[in-house]
N, C-alpha and C. Protein backbone atom coordinates (compact mmCIF):
# COMPACT_ATOMS: atom_id res chain seq x y z
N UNK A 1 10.73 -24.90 -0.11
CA UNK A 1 10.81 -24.56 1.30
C UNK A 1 9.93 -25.54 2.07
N UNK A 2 10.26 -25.98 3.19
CA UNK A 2 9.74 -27.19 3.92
C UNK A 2 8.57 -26.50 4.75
N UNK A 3 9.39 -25.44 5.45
CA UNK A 3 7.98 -24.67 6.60
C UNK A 3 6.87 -23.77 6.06
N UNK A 4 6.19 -23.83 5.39
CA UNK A 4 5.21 -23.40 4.33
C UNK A 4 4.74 -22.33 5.44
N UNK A 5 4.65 -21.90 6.58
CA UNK A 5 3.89 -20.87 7.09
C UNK A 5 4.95 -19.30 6.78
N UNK A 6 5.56 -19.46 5.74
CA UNK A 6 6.56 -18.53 5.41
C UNK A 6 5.09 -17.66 4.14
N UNK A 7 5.09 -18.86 4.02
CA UNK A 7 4.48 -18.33 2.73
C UNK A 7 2.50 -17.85 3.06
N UNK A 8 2.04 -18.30 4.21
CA UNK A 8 1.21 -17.88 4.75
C UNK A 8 1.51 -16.44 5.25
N UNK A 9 2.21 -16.57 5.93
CA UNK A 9 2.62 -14.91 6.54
C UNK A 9 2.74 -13.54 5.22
N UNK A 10 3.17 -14.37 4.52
CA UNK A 10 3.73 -13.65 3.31
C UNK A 10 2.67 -13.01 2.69
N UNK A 11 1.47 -13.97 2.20
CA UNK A 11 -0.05 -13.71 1.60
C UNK A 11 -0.57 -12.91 2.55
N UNK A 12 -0.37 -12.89 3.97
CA UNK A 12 -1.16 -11.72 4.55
C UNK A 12 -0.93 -10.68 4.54
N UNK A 13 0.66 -10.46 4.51
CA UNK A 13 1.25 -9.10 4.40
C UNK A 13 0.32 -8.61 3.08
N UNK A 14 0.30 -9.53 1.73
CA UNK A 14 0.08 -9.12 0.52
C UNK A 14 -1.50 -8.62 0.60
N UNK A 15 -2.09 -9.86 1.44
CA UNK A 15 -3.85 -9.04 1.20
C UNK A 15 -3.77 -8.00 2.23
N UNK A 16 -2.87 -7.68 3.29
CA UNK A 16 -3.45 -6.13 3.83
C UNK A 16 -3.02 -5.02 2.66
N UNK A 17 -2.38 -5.45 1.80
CA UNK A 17 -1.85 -4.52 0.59
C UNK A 17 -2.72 -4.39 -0.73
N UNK A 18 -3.80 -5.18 -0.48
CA UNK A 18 -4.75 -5.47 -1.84
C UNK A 18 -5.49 -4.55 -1.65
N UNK A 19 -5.53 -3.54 -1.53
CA UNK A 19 -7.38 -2.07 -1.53
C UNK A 19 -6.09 -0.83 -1.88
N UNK A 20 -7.35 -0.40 -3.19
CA UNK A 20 -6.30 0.81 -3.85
C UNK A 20 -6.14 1.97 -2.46
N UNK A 21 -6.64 2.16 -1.67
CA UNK A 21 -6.76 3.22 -0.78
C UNK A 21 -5.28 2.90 -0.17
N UNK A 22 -4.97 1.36 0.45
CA UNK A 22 -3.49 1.08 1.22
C UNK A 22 -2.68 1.53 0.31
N UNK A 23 -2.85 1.11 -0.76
CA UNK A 23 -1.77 0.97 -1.74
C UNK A 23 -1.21 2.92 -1.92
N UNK A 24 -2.22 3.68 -1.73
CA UNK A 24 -2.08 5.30 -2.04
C UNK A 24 -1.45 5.26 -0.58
N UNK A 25 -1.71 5.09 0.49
CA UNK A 25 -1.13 5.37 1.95
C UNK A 25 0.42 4.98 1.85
N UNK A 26 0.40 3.67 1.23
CA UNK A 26 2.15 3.71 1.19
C UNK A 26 2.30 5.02 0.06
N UNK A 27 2.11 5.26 -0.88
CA UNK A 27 2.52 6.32 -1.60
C UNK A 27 2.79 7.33 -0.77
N UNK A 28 1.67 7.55 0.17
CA UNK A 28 1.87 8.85 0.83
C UNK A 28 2.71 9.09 1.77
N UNK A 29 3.00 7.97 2.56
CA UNK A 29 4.19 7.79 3.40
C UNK A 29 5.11 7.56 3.23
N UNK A 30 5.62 7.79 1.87
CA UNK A 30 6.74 6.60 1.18
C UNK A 30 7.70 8.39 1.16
N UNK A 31 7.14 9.10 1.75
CA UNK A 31 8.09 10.87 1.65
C UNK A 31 8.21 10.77 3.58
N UNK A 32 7.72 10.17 4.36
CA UNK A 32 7.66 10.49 5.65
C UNK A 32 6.28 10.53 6.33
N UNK A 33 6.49 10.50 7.38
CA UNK A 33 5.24 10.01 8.48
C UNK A 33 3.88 11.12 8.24
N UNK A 34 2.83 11.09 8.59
CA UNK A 34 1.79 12.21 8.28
C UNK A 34 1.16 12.06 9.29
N UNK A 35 0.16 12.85 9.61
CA UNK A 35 -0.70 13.36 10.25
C UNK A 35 -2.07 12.34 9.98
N UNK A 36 -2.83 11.61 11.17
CA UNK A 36 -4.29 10.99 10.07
C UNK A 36 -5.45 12.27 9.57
N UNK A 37 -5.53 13.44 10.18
CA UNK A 37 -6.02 14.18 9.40
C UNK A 37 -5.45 14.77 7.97
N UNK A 38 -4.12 14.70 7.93
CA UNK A 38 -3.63 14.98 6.74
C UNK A 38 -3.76 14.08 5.62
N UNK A 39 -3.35 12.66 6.23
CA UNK A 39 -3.81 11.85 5.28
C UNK A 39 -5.28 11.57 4.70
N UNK A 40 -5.82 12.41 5.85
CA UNK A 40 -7.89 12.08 5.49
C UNK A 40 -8.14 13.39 4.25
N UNK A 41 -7.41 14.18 4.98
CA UNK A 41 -7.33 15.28 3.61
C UNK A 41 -6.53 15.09 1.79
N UNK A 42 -5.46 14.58 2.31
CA UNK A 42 -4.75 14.08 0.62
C UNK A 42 -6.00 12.88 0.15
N UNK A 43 -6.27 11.79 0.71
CA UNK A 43 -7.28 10.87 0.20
C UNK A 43 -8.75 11.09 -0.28
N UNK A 44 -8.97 12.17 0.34
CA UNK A 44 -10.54 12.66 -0.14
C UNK A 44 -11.11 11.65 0.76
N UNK A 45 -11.23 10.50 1.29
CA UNK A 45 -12.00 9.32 2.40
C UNK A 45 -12.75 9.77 3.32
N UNK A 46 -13.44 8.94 3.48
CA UNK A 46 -14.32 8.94 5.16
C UNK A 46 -13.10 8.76 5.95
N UNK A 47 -13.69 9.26 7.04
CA UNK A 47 -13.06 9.32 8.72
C UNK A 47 -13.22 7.63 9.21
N UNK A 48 -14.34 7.04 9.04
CA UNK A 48 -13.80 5.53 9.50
C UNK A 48 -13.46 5.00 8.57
N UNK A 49 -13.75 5.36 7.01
CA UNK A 49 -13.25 3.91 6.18
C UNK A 49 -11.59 4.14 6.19
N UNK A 50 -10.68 5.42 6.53
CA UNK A 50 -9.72 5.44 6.55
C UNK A 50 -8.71 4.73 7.65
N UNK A 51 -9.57 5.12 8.97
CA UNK A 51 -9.01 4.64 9.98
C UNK A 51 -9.19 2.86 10.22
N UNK A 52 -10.47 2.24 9.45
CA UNK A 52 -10.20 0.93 9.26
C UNK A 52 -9.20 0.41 8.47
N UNK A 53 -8.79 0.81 7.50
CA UNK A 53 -7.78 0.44 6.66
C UNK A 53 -6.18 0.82 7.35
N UNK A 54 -6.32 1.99 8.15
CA UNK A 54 -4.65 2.02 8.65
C UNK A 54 -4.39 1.04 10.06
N UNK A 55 -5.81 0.84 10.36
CA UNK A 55 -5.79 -0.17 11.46
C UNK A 55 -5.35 -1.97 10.59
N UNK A 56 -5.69 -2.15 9.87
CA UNK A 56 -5.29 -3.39 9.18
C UNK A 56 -3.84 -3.01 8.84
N UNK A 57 -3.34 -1.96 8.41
CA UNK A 57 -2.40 -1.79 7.74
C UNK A 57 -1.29 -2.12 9.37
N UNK A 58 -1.33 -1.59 10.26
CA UNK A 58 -0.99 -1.32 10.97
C UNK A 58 -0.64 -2.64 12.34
N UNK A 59 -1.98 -3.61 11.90
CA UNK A 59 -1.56 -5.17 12.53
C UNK A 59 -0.82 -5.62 11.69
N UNK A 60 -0.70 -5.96 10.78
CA UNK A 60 -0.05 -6.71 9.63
C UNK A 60 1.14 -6.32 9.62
N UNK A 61 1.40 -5.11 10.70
CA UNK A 61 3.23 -4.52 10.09
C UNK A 61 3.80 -3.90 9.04
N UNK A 62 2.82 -3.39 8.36
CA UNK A 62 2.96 -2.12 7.35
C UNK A 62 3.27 -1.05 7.57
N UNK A 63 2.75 -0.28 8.41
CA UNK A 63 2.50 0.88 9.03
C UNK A 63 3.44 0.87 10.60
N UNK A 64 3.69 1.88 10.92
CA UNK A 64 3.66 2.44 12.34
C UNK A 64 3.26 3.18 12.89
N UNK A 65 2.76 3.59 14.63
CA UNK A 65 1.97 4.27 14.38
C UNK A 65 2.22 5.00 15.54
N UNK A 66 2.14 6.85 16.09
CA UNK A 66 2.63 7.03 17.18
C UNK A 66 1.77 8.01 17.48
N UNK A 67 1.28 7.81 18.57
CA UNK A 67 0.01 8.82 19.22
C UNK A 67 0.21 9.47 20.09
N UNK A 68 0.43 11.10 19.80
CA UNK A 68 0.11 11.96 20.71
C UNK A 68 -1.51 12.61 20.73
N UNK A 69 -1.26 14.07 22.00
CA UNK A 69 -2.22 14.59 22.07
C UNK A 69 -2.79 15.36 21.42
N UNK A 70 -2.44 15.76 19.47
CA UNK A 70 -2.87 16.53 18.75
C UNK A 70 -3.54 14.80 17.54
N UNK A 71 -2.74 14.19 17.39
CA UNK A 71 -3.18 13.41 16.10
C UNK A 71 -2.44 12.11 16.10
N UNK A 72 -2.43 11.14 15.40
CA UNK A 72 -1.90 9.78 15.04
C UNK A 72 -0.50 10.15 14.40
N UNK A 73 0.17 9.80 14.32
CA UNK A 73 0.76 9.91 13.20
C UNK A 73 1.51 8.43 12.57
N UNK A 74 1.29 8.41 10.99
CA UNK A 74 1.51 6.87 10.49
C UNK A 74 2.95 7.22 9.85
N UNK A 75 3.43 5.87 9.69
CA UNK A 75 4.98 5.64 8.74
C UNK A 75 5.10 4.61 8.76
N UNK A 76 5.46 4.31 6.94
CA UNK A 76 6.17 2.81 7.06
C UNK A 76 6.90 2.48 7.75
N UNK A 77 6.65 0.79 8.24
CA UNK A 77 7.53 0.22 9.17
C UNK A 77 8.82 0.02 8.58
N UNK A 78 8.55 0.13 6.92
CA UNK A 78 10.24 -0.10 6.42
C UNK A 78 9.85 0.33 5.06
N UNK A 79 10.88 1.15 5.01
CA UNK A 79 10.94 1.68 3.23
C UNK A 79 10.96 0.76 2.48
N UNK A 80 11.34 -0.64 2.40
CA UNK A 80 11.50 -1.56 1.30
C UNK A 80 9.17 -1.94 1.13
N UNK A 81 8.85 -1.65 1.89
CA UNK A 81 7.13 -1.25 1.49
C UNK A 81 6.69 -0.85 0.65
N UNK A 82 7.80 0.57 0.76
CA UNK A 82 7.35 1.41 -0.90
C UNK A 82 8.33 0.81 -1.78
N UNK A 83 8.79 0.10 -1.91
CA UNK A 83 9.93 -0.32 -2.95
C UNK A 83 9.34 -1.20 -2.79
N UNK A 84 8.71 -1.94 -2.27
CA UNK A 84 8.05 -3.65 -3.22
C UNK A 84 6.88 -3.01 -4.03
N UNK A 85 5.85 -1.93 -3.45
CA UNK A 85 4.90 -1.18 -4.11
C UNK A 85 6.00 -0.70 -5.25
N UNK A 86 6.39 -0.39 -5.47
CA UNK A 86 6.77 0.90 -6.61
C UNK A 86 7.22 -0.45 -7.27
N UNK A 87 8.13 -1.92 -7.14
CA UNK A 87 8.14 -2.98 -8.41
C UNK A 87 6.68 -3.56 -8.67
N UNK A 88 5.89 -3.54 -7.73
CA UNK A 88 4.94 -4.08 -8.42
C UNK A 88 3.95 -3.17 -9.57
N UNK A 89 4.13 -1.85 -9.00
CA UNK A 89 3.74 -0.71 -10.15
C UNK A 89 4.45 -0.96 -11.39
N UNK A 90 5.63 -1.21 -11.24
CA UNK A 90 6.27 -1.53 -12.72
C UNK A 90 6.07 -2.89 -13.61
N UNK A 91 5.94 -3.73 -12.54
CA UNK A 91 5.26 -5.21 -13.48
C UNK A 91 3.92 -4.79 -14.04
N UNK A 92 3.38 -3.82 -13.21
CA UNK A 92 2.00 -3.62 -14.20
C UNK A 92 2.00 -2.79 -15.09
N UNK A 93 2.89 -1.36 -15.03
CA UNK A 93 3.01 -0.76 -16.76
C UNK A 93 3.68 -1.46 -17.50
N UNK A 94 4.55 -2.66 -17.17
CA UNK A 94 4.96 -3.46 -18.36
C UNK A 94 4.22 -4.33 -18.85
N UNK A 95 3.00 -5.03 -17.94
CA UNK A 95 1.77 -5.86 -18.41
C UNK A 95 0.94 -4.61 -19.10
N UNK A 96 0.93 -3.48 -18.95
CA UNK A 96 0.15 -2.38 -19.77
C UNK A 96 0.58 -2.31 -21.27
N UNK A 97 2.02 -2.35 -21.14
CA UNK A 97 2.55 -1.71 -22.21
C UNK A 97 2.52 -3.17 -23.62
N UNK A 98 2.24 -4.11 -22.87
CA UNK A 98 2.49 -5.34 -23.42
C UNK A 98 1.11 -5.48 -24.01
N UNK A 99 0.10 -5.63 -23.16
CA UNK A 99 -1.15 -5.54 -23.95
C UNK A 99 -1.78 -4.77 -24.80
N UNK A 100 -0.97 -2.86 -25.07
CA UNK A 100 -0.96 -2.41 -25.82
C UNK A 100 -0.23 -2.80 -27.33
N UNK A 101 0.46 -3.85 -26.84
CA UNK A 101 1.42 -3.74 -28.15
C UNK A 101 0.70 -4.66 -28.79
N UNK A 102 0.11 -5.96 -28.22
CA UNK A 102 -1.33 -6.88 -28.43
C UNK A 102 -2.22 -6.37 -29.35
N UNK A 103 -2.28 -5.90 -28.89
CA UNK A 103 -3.86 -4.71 -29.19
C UNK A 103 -3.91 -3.91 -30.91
N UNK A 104 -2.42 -3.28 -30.59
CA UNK A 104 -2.17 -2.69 -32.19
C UNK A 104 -1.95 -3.88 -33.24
N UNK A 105 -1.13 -5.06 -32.87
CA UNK A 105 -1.02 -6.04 -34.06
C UNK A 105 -2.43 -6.65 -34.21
N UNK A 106 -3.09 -6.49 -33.22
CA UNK A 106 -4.86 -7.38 -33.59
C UNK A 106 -5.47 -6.22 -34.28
N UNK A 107 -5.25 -5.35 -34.21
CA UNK A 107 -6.04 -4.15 -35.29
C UNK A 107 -5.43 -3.84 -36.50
N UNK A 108 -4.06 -4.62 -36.74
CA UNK A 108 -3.62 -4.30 -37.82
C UNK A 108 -4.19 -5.66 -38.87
């Protein structure tokens, strides 16, 4: 590819996706939009370390976000979010399952 800022854009999307906490928020939204107190409640988190992270999540175009007068409420900007999360969950139980299989022939 000639215009390389494809691939800049791309790495940012990926590091607002690098902290296990984002990575559980798409989980949690990956059923429909929530509440930020609800989500402060499923996460067990602080009140700002949560709201810093949906604020990153949320420039970057991960998230959406719609504010009324009771609460926030977040949702992926696009289901294919949780479907790039949920393949990359699977490249890693197959790097799991692979280094287990490692593991038993070095002990045998």
């Amino acid at each position: 590819m000639k215009d390389k800022r494809v691939y800049k854009l791309h790495a940012e999307v990926c590091k607002a996706l690098a902290h296990p906490l984002r990575i559980e928020v798409v989980d949690l939204l990956q059923k429909g939009e929530l509440c930020f107190s609800d989500m402060l409640e499923e996460t067990g988190g602080l009140k700002s370390n949560l709201s810093q992270h949906l604020t990153i999540m949320v420039n970057s175009g991960i998230l959406k976000v719609k504010k009324d007068s009771r609460c926030n409420y977040y949702r992926l900007s696009s289901s294919k979010v949780a479907k790039a999360c949920s393949l990359m969950r699977e490249v890693l139980i197959e790097n799991l399952k692979k280094q287990q299989e490692l593991h038993k022939q070095l002990l045998k």
